[in-house]
C-alpha atoms as a PDB file:
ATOM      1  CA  UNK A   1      94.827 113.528 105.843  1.00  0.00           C
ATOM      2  CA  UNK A   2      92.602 112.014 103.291  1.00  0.00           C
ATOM      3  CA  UNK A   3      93.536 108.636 102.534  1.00  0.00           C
ATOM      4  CA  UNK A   4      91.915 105.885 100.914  1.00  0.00           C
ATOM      5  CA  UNK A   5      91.932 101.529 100.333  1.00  0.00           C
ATOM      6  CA  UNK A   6      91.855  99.979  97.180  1.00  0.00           C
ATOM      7  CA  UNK A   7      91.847  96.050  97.054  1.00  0.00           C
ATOM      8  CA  UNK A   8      88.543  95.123  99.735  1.00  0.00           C
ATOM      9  CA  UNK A   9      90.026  91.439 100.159  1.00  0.00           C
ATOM     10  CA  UNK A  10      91.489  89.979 103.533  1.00  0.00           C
ATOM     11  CA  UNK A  11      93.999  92.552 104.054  1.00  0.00           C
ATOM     12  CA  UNK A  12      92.099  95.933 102.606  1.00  0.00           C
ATOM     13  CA  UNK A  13      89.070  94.619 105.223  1.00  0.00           C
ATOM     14  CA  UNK A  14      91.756  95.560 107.781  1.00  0.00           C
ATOM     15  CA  UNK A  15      92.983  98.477 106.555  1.00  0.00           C
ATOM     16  CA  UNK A  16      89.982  99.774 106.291  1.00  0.00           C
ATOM     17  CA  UNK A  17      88.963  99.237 109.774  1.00  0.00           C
ATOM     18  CA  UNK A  18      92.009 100.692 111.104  1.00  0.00           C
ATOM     19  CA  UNK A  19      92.332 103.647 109.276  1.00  0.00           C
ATOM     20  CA  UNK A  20      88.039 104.173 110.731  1.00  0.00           C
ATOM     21  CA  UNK A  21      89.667 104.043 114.128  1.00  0.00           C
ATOM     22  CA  UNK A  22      92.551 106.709 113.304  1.00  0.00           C
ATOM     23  CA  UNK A  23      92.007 110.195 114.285  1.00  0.00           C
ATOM     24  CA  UNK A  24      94.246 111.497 112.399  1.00  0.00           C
ATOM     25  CA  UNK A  25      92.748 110.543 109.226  1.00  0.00           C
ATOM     26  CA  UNK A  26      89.710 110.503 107.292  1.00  0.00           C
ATOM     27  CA  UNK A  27      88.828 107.566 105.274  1.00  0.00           C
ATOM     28  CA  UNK A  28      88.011 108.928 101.693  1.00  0.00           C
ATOM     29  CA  UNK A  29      86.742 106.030 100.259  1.00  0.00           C
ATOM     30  CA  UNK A  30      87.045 102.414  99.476  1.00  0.00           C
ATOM     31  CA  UNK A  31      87.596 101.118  95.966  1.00  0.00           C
ATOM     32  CA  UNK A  32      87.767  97.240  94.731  1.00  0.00           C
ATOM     33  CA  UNK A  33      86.879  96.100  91.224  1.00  0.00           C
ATOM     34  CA  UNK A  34      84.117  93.713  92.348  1.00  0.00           C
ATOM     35  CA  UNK A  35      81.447  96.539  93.929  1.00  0.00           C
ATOM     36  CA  UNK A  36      80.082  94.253  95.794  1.00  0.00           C
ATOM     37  CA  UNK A  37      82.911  93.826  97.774  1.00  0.00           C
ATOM     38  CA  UNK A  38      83.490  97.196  98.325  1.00  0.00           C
ATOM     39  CA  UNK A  39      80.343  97.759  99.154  1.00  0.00           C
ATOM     40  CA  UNK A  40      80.514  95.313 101.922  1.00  0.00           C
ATOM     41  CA  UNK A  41      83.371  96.746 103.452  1.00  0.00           C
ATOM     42  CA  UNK A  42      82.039 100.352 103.128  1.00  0.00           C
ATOM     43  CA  UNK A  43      78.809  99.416 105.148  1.00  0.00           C
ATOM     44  CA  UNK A  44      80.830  97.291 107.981  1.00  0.00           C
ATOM     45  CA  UNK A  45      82.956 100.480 108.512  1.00  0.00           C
ATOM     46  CA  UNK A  46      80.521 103.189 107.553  1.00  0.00           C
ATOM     47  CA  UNK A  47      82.579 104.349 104.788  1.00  0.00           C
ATOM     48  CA  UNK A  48      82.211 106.249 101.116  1.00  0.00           C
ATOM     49  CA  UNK A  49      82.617 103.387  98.024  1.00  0.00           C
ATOM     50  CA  UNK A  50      84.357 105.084  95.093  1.00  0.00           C
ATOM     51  CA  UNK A  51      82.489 104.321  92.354  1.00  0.00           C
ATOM     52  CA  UNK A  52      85.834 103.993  89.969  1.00  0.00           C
ATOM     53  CA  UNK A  53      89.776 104.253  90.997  1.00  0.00           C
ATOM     54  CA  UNK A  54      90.206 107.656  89.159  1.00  0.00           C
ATOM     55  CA  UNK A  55      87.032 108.872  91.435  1.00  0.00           C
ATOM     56  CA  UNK A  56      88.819 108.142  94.241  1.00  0.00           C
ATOM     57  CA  UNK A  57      92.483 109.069  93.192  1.00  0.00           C
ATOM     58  CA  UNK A  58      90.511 112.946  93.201  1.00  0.00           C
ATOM     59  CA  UNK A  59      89.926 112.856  96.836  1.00  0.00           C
ATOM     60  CA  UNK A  60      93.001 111.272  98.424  1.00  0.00           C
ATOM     61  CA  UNK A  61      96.192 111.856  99.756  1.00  0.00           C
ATOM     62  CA  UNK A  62      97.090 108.830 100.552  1.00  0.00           C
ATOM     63  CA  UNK A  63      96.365 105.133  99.683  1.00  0.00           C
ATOM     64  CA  UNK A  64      97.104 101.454 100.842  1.00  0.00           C
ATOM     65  CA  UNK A  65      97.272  98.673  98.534  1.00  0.00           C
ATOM     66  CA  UNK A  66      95.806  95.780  98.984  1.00  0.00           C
ATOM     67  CA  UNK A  67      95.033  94.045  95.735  1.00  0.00           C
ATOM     68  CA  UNK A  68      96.619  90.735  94.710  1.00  0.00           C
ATOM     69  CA  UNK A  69     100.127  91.197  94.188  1.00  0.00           C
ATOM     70  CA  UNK A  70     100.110  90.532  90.504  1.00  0.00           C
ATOM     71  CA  UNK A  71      98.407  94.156  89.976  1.00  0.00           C
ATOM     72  CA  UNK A  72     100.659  96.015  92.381  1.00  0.00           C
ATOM     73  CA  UNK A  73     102.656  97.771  89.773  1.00  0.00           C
ATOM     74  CA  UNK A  74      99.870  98.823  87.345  1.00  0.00           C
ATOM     75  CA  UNK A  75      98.206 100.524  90.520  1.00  0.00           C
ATOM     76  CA  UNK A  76     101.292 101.819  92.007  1.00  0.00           C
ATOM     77  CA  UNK A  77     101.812 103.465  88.570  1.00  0.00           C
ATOM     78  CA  UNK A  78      98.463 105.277  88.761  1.00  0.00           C
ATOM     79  CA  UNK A  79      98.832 106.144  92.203  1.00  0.00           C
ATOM     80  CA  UNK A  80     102.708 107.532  91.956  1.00  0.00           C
ATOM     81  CA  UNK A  81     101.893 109.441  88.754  1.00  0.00           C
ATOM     82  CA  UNK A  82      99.310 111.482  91.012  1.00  0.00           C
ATOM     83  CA  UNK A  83     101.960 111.978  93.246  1.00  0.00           C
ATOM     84  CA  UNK A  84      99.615 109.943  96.024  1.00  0.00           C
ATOM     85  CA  UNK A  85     101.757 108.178  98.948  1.00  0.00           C
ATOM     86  CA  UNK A  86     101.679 104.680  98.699  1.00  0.00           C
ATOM     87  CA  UNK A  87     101.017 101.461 101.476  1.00  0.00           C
ATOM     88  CA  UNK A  88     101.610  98.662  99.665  1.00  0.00           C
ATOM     89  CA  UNK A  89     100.962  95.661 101.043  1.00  0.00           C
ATOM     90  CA  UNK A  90     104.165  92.957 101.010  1.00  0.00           C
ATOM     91  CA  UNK A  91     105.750  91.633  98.764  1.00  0.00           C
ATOM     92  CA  UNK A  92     106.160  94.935  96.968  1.00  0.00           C
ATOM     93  CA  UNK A  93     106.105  93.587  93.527  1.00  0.00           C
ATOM     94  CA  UNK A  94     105.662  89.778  92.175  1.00  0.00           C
ATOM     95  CA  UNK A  95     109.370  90.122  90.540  1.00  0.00           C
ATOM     96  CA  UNK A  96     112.498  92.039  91.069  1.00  0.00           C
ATOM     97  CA  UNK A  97     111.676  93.864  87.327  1.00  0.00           C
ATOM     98  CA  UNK A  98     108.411  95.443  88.700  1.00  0.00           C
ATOM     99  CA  UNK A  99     109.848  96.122  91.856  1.00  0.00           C
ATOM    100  CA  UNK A 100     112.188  97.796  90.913  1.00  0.00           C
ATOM    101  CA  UNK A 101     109.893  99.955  88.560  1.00  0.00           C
ATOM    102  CA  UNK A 102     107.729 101.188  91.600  1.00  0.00           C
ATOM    103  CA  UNK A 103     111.070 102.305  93.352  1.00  0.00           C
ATOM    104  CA  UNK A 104     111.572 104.770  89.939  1.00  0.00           C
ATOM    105  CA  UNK A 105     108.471 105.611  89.634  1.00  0.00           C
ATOM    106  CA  UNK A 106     108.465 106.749  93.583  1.00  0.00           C
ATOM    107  CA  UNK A 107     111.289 108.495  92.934  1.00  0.00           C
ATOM    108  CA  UNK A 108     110.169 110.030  89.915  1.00  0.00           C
ATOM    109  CA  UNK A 109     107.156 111.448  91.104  1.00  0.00           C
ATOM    110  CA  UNK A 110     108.744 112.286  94.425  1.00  0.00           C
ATOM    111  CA  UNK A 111     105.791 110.373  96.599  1.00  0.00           C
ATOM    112  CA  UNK A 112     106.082 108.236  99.426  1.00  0.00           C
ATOM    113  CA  UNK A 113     105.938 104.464  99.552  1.00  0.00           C
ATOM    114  CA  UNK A 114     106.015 102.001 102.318  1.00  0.00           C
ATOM    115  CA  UNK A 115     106.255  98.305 102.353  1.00  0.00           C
ATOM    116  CA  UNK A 116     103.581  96.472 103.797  1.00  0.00           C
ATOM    117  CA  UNK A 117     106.311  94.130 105.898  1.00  0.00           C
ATOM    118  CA  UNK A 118     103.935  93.863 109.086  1.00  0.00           C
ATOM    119  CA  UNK A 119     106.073  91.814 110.881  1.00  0.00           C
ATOM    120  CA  UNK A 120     108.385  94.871 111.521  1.00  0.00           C
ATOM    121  CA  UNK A 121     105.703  96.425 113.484  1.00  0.00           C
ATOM    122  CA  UNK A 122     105.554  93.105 115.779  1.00  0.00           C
ATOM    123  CA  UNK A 123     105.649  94.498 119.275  1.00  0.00           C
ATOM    124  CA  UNK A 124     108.960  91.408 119.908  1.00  0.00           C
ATOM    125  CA  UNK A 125     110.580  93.052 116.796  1.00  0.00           C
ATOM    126  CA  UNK A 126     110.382  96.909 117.694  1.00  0.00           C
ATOM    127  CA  UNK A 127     111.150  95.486 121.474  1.00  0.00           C
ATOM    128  CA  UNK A 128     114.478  93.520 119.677  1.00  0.00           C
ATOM    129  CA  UNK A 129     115.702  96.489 117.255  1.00  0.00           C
ATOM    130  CA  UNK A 130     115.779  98.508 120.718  1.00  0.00           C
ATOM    131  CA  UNK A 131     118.442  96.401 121.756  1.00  0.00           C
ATOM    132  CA  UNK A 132     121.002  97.143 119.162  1.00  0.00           C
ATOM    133  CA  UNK A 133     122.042  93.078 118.356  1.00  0.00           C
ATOM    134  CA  UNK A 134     124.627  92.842 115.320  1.00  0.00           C
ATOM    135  CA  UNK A 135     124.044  89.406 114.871  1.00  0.00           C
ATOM    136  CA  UNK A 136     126.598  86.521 114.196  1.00  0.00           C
ATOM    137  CA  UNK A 137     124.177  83.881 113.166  1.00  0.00           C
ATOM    138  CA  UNK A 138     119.821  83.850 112.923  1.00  0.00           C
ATOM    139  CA  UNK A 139     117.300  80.980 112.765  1.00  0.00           C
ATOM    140  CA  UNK A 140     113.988  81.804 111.545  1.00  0.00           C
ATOM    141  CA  UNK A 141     111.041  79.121 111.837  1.00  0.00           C
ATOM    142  CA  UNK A 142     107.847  80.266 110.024  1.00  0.00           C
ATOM    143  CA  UNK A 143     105.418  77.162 109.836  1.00  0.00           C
ATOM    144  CA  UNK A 144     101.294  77.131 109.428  1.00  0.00           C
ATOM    145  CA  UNK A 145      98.659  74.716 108.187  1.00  0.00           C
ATOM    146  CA  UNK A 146      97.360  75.679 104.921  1.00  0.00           C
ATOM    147  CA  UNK A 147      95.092  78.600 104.488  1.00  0.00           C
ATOM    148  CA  UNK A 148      94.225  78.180 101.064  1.00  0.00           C
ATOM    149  CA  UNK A 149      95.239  81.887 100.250  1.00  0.00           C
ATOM    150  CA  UNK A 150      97.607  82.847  97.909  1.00  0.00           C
ATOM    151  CA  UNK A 151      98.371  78.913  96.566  1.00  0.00           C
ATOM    152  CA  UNK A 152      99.706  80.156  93.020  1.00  0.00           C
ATOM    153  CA  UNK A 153     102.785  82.094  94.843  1.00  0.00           C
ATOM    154  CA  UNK A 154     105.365  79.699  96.224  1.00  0.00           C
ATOM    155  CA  UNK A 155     105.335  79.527 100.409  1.00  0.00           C
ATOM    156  CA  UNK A 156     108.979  81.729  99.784  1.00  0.00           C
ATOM    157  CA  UNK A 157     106.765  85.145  98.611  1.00  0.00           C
ATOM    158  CA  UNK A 158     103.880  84.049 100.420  1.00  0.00           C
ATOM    159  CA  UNK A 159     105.611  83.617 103.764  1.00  0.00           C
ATOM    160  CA  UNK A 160     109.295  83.734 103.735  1.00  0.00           C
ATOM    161  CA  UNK A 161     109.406  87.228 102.724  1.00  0.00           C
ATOM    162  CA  UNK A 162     108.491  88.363 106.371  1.00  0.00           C
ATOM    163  CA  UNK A 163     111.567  87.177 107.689  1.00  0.00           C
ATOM    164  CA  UNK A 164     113.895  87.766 104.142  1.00  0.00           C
ATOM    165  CA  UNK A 165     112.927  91.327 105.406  1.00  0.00           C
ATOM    166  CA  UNK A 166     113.897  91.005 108.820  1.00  0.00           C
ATOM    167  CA  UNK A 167     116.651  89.610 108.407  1.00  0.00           C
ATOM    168  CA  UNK A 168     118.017  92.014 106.014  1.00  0.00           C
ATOM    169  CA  UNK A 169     117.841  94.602 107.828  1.00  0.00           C
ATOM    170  CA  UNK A 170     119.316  92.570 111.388  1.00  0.00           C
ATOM    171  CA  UNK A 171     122.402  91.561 109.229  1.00  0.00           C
ATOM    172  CA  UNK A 172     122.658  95.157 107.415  1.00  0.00           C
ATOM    173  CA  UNK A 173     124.725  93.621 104.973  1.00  0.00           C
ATOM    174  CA  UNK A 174     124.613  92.204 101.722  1.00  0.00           C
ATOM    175  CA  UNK A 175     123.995  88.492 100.552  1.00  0.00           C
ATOM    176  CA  UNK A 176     126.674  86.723  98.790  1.00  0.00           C
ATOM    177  CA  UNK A 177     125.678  83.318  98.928  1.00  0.00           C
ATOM    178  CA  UNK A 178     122.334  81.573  98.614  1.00  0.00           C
ATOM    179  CA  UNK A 179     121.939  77.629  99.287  1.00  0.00           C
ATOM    180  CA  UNK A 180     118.131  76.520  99.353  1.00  0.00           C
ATOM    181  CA  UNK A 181     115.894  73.621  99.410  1.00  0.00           C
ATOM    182  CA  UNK A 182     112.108  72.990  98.495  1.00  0.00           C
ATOM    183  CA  UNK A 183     109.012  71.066  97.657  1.00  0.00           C
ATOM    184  CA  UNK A 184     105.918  71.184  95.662  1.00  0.00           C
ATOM    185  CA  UNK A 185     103.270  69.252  97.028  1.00  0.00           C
ATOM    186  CA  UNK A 186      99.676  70.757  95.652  1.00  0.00           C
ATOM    187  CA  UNK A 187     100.664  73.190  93.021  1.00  0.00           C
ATOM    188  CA  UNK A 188     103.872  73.860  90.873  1.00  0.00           C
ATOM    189  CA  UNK A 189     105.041  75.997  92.775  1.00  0.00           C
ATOM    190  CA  UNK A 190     106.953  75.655  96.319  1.00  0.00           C
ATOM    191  CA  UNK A 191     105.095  74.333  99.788  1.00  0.00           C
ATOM    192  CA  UNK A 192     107.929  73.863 102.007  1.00  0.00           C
ATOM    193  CA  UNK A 193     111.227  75.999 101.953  1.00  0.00           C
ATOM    194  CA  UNK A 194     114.815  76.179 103.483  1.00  0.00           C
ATOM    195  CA  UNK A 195     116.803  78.785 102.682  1.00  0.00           C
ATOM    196  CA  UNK A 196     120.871  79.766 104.309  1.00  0.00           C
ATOM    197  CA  UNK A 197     121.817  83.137 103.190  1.00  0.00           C
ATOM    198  CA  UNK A 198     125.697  84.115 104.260  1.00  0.00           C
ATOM    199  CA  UNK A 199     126.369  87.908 104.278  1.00  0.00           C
ATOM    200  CA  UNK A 200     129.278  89.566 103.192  1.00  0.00           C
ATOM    201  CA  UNK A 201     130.119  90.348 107.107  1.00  0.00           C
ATOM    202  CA  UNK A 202     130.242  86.654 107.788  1.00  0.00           C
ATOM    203  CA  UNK A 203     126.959  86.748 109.663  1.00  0.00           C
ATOM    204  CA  UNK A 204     124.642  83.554 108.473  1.00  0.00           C
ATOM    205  CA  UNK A 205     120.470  83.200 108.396  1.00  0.00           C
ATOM    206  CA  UNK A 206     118.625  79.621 108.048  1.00  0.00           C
ATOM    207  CA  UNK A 207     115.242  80.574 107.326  1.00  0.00           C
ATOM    208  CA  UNK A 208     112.460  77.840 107.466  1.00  0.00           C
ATOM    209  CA  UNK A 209     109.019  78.254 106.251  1.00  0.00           C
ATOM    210  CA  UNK A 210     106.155  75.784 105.203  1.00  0.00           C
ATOM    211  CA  UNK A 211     101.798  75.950 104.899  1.00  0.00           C
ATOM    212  CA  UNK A 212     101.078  72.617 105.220  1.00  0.00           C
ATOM    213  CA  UNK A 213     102.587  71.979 108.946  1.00  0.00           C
ATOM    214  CA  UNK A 214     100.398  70.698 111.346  1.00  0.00           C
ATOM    215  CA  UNK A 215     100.628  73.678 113.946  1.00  0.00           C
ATOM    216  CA  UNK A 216     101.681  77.230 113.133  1.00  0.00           C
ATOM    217  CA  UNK A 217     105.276  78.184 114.920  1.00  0.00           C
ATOM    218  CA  UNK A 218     106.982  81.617 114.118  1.00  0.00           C
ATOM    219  CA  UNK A 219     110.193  81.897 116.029  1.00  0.00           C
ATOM    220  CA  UNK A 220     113.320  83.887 115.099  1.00  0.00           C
ATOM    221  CA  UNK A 221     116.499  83.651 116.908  1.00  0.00           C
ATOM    222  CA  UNK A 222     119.631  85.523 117.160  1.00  0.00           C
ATOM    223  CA  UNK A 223     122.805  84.882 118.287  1.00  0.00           C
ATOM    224  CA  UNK A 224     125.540  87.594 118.566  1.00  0.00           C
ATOM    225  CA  UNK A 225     128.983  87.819 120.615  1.00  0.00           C
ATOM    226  CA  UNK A 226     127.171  89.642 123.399  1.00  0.00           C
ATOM    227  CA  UNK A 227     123.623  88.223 123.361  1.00  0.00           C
ATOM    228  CA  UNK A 228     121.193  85.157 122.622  1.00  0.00           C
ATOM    229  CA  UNK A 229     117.857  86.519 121.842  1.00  0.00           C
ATOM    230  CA  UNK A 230     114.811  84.178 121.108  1.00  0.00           C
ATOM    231  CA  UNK A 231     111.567  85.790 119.820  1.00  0.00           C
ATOM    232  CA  UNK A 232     107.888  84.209 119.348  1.00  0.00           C
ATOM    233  CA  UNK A 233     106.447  86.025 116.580  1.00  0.00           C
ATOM    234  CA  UNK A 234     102.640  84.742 117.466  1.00  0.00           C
ATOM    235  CA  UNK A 235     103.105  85.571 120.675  1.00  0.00           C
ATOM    236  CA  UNK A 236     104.611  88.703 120.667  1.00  0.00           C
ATOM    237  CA  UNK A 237     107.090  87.836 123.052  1.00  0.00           C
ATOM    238  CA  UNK A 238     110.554  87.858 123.379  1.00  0.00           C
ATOM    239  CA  UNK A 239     113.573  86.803 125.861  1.00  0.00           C
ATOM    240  CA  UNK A 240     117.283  87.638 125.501  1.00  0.00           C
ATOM    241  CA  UNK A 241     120.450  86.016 127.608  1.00  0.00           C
ATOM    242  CA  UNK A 242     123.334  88.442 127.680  1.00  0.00           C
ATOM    243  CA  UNK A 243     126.896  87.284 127.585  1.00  0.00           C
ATOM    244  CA  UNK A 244     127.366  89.758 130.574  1.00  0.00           C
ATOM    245  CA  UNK A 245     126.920  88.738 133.937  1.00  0.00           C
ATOM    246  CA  UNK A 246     126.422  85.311 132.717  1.00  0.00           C
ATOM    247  CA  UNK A 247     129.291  84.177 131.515  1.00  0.00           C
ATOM    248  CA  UNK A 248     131.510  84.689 135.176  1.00  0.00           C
ATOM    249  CA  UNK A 249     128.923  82.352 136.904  1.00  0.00           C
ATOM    250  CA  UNK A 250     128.410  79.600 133.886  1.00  0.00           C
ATOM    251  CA  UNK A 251     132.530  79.569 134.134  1.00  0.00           C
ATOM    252  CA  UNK A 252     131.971  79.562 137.759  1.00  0.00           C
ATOM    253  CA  UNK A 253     129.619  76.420 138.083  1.00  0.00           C
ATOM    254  CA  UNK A 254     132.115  74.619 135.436  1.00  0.00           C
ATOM    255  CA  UNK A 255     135.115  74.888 137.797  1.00  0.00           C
ATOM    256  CA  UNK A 256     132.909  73.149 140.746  1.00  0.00           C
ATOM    257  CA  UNK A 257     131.567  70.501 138.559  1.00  0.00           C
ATOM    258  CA  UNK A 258     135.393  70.244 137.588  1.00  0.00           C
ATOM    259  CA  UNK A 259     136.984  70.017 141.487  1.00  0.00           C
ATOM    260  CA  UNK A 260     133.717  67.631 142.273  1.00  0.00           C
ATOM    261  CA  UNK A 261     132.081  69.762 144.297  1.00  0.00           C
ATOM    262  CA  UNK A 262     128.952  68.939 142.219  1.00  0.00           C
ATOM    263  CA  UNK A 263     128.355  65.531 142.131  1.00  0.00           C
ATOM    264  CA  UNK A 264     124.965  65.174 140.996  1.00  0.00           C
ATOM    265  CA  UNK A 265     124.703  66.890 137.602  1.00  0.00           C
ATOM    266  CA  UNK A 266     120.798  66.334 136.995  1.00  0.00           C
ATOM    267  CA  UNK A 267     120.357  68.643 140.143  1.00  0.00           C
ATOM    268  CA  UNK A 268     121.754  71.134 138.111  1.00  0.00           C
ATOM    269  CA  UNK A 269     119.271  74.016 136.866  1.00  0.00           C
ATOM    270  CA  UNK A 270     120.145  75.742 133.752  1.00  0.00           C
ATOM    271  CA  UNK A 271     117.793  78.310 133.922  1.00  0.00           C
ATOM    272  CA  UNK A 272     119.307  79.140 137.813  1.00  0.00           C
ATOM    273  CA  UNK A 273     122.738  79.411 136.604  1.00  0.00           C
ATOM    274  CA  UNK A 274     121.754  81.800 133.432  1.00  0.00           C
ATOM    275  CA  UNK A 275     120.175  84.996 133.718  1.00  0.00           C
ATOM    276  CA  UNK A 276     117.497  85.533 131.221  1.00  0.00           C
ATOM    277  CA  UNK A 277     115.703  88.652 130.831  1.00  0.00           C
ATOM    278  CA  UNK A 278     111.967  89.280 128.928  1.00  0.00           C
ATOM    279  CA  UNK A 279     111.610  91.989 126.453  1.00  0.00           C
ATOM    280  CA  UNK A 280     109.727  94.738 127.281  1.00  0.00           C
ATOM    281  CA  UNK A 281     106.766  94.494 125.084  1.00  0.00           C
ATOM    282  CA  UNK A 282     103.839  97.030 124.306  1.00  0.00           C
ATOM    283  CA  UNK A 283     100.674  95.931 123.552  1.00  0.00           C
ATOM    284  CA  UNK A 284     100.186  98.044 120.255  1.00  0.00           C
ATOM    285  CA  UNK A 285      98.601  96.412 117.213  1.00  0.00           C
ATOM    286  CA  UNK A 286     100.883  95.799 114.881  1.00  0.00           C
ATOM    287  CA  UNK A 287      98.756  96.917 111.899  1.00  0.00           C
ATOM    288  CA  UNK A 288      97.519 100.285 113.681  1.00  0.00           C
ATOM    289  CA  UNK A 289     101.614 100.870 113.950  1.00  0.00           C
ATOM    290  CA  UNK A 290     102.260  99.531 110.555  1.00  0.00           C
ATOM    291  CA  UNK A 291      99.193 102.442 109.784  1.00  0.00           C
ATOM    292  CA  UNK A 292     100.342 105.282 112.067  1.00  0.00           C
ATOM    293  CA  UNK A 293     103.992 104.709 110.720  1.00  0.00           C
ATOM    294  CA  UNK A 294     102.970 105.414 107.106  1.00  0.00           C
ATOM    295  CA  UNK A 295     101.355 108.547 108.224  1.00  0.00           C
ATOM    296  CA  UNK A 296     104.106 109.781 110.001  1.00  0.00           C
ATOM    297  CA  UNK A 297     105.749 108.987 106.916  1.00  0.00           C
ATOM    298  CA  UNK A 298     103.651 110.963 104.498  1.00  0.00           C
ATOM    299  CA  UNK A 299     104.048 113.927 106.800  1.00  0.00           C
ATOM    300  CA  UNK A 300     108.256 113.870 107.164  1.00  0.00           C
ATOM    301  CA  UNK A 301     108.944 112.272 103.264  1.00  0.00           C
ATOM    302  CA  UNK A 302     110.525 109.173 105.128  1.00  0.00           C
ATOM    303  CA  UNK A 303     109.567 105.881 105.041  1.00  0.00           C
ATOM    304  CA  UNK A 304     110.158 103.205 107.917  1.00  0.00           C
ATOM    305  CA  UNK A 305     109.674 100.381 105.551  1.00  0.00           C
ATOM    306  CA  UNK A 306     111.081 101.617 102.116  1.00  0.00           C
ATOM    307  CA  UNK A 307     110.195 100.907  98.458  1.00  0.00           C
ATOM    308  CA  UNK A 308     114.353  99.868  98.399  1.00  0.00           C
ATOM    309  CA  UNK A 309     113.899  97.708 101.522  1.00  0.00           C
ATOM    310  CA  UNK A 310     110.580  96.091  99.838  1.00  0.00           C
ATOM    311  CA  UNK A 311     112.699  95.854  96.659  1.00  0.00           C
ATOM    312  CA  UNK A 312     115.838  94.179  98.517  1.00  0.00           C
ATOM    313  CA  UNK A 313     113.504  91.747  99.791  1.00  0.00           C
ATOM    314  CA  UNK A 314     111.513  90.340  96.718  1.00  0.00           C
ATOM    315  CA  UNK A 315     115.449  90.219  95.144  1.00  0.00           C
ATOM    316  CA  UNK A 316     116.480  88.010  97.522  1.00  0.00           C
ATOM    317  CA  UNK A 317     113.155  85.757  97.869  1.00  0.00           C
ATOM    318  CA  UNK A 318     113.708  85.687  94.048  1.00  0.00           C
ATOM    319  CA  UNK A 319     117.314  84.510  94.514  1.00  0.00           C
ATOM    320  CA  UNK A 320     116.407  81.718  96.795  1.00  0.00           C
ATOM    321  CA  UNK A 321     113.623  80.350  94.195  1.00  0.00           C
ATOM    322  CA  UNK A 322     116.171  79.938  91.987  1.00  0.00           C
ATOM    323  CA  UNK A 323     118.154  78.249  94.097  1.00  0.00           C
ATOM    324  CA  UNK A 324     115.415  75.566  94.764  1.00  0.00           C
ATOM    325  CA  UNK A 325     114.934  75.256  91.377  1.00  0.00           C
ATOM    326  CA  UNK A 326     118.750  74.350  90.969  1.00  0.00           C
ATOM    327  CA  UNK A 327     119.434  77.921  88.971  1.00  0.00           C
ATOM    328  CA  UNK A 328     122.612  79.617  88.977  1.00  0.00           C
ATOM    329  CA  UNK A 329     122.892  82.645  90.882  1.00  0.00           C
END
């Protein structure tokens, strides 16, 4: 399959190097508007440079897209109307309007698109979505120091929008209320972000994130009736505490605390009385899976990550903007 990069920044770079490593691929070109750029990229990788995007729109099949999210719709449109499958890095559009235009003109021109929501490919997260949670209630912590990328989108569509996703698809139901907090610090728009969503089943997310923390932290836990899962998304790993086998000796140690048979409750260990398991974790980069998935995906017509997924998210990460701003939703 012939596929190709357009946007040579942060993200394209890796693209690009991935896709050099894939065997079941061949790397038709590079394209970014500064040739210099591209250029760069091409020679770290020993790739073709397209000299233009309609140059290299002749000789692909395929296509991720990594410019700045401002031009992902007027690239989409020239991709799509080729009928060339489309990686498109997250969030899928800047608004809800243009979002939702890429999901028409997918559907118009009958190609493929996936969402460039990485943190689905996180070894925790495919380990987690194994397990089959319905969830009852999520917390989702997504702090960093500043990188100085991407300052003139708020931190919500900069960084929330990994775990909007996620979440969205745990609770597999929709939003009906939105309650949200933020602060500008260096720019106009957002720095620091809370957001609760409540879902129509009843099931409730409080998702954190901020870029001017003094660590990075990216933790997301779940609690449903029959399980407590807590994942590290730097880490890649991942524990969960079932309600099964736990509950009958928790109960247990309660009724001998209650007829004084314990007397000394600091010699109590939690983690003794509680039977937590890890996840079992590969060790597959989660941008080679992101990579393999949309390839699978050209070849079957389905997407893991879809442009109605991608579009669900930026609706909601809109939704909770307004909120912060004090809009009515």
């Amino acid at each position: 399959m012939r596929v190709g990069v357009i946007g040579c920044g942060r993200m394209g770079k890796l693209h690009a190097r991935v896709y050099s490593q894939m065997s079941r691929v061949t790397v038709a070109g590079v394209y970014d508007a500064s040739a210099d750029a591209a250029a760069a990229v091409a020679e770290q990788y020993k790739l073709p440079a397209a000299q233009s995007l309609d140059a290299l729109l002749d000789v692909v099949d395929a296509v991720t897209i990594a410019v700045p999210t401002q031009y992902h719709l007027e690239i989409a449109k020239k991709c799509l109307s080729h009928k060339i499958a489309c990686l498109i890095e997250k969030p899928l559009a800047k608004d809800t309007a243009e979002a939702q235009q890429i999901v028409d003109l997918a559907r118009q021109y009958g190609a493929v698109v996936q969402v460039g929501h990485i943190e689905r490919f996180n070894p925790a997260v495919r380990a987690m979505t194994r397990l089959n949670i319905q969830p009852r209630f999520m917390e989702v912590t997504r702090i960093s120091p500043m990188t100085f990328r991407s300052i003139d989108v708020g931190v919500v569509l900069d960084m929330m929008i990994h775990d909007i996703d996620i979440v969205l698809r745990m609770a597999n139901s929709p939003v009906t209320q939105i309650d949200a907090v933020g602060v500008s610090v260096i720019g106009q728009v957002e720095d620091i972000a809370n957001a609760r969503l409540t879902f129509a089943s009843g099931c409730v997310a409080n998702l954190t994130a901020s870029r001017l923390a003094m660590k990075t932290d990216r933790k997301l836990r779940i609690f449903s009736h029959d399980a407590y899962v807590s994942l590290d998304y730097q880490k890649k790993y991942g524990i969960i505490a079932r309600r099964s086998g736990n509950v009958d000796a928790i109960r247990a140690t309660v009724a001998k605390i209650r007829a004084g048979e314990v007397e000394d409750l600091t010699q109590l260990n939690y983690s003794d009385i509680v039977n937590v398991e890890e996840l079992k974790i590969d060790d597959v980069e989660p941008l080679r899976a992101e990579q393999e998935a949309f390839i699978d995906a050209v070849i079957s017509g389905h997407s893991t990550v879809t442009a109605e997924e991608g579009l669900a998210a930026v609706e909601v990460a809109e939704r909770i903007v307004k909120a912060i701003g004090g809009a009515t939703l």
